[in-house]
Protein backbone atom coordinates (compact mmCIF):
# COMPACT_ATOMS: atom_id res chain seq x y z
CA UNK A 1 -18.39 -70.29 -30.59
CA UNK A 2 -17.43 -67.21 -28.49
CA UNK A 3 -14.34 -66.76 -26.93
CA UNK A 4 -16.02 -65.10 -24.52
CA UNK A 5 -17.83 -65.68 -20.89
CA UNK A 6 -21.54 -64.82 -19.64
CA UNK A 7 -20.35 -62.08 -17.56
CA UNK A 8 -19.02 -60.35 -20.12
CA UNK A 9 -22.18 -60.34 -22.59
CA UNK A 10 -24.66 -59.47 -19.46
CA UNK A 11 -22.10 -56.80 -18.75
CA UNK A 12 -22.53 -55.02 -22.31
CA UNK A 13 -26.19 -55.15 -21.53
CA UNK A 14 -26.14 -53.21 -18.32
CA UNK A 15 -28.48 -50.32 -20.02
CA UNK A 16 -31.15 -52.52 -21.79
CA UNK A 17 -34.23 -52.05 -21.11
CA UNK A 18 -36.06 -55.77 -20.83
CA UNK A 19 -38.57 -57.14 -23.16
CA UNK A 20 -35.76 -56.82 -25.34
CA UNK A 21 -35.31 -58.20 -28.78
CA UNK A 22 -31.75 -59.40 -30.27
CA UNK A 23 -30.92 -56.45 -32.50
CA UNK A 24 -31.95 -54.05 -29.45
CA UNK A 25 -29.08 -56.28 -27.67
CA UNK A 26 -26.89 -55.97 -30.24
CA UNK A 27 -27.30 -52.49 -30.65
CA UNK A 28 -26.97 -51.91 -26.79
CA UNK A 29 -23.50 -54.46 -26.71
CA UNK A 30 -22.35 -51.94 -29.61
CA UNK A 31 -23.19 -48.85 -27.83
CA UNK A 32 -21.54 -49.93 -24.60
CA UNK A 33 -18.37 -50.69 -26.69
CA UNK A 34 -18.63 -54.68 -26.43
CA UNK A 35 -15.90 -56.39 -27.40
CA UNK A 36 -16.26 -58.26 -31.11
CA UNK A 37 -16.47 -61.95 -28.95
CA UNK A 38 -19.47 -60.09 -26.88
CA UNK A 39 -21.22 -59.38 -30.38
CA UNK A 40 -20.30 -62.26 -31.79
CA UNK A 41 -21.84 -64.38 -29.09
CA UNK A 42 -25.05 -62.11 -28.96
CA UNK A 43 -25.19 -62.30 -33.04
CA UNK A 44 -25.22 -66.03 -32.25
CA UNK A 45 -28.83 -66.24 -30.18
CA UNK A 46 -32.32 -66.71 -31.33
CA UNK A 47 -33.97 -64.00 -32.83
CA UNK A 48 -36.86 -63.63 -30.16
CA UNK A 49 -37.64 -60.92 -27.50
CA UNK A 50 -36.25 -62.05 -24.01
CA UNK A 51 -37.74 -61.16 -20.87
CA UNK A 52 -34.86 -60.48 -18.87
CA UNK A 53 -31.05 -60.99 -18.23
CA UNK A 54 -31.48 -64.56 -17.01
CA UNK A 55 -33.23 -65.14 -20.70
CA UNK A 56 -29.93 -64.36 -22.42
CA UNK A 57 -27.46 -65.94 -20.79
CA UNK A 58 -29.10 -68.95 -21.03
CA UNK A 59 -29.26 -68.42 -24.83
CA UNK A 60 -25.64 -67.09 -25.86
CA UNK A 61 -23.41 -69.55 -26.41
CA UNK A 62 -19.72 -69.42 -25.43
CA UNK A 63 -17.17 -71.66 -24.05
CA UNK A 64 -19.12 -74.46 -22.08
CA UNK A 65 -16.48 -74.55 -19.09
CA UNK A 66 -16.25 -70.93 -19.30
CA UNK A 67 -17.70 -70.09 -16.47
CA UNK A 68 -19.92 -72.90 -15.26
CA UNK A 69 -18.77 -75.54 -12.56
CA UNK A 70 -20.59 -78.41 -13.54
CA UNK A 71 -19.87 -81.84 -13.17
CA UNK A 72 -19.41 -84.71 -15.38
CA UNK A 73 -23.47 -85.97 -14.28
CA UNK A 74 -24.59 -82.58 -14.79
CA UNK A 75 -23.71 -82.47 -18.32
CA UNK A 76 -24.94 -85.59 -18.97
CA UNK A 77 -28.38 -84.46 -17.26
CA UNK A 78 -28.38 -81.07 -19.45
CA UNK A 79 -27.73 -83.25 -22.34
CA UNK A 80 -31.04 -85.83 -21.91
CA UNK A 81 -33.12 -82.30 -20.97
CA UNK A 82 -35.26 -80.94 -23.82
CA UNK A 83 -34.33 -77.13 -23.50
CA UNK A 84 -36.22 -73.97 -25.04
CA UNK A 85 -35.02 -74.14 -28.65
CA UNK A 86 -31.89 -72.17 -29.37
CA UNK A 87 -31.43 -72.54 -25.36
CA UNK A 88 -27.65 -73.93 -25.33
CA UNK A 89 -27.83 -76.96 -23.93
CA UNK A 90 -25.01 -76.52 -21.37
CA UNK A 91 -26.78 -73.48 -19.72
CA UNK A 92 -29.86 -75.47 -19.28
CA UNK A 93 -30.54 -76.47 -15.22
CA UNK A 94 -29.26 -79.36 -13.95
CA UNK A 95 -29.29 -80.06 -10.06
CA UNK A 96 -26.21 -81.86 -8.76
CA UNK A 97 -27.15 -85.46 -8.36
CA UNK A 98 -27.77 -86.83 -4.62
CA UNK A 99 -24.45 -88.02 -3.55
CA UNK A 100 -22.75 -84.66 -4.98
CA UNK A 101 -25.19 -82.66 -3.09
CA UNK A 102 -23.97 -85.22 -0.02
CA UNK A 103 -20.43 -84.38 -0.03
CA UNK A 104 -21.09 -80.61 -1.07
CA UNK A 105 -22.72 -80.37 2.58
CA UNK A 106 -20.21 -82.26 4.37
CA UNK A 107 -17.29 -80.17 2.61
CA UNK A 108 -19.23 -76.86 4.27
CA UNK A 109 -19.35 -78.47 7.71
């Protein structure tokens, strides 16, 4: 797994143009001078064409608490979700559960 974070991968594909496949990526990450953890983690995806930004970081895989703030019940509820295959499973949606979205509210008040 990449030591990297989402950010930085979507940020070496500022120029792509989307439907893009993964060696356009690649190619585009290398162009923009990515970083070897950027390639690495874009070497790591499906080889498909993705639709869109959103497509891609959903599909690179790097450190699961990289840059994600989910809780414990989240990652249980990514883990019993099917996902698109190759879709990591910790980037797959999960809504906070009922009583987190509870106390998120209050906290705001």
């Amino acid at each position: 797994m990449a030591h990297t974070n989402v950010e930085e991968v979507l940020a070496a594909l500022d120029d792509v143009d989307f439907p893009a496949g993964k060696d356009e990526l690649l190619e585009a990450a290398s162009s923009s001078g990515a970083s070897a953890e950027v390639r690495a983690a874009l070497r790591g995806i499906p080889p498909e064409e993705y639709a869109n930004r959103q497509e891609v970081a959903r599909s690179v895989r790097v450190d699961p608490d990289s840059d994600l703030d989910h809780s414990a019940a989240q990652h249980a509820e990514q883990a019993r979700q099917g996902g698109r295959p190759g879709q990591s499973q910790y980037l797959r949606e999960a809504p906070k559960p009922p009583v987190e979205e509870e106390l998120h509210r209050r906290d705001e008040r």
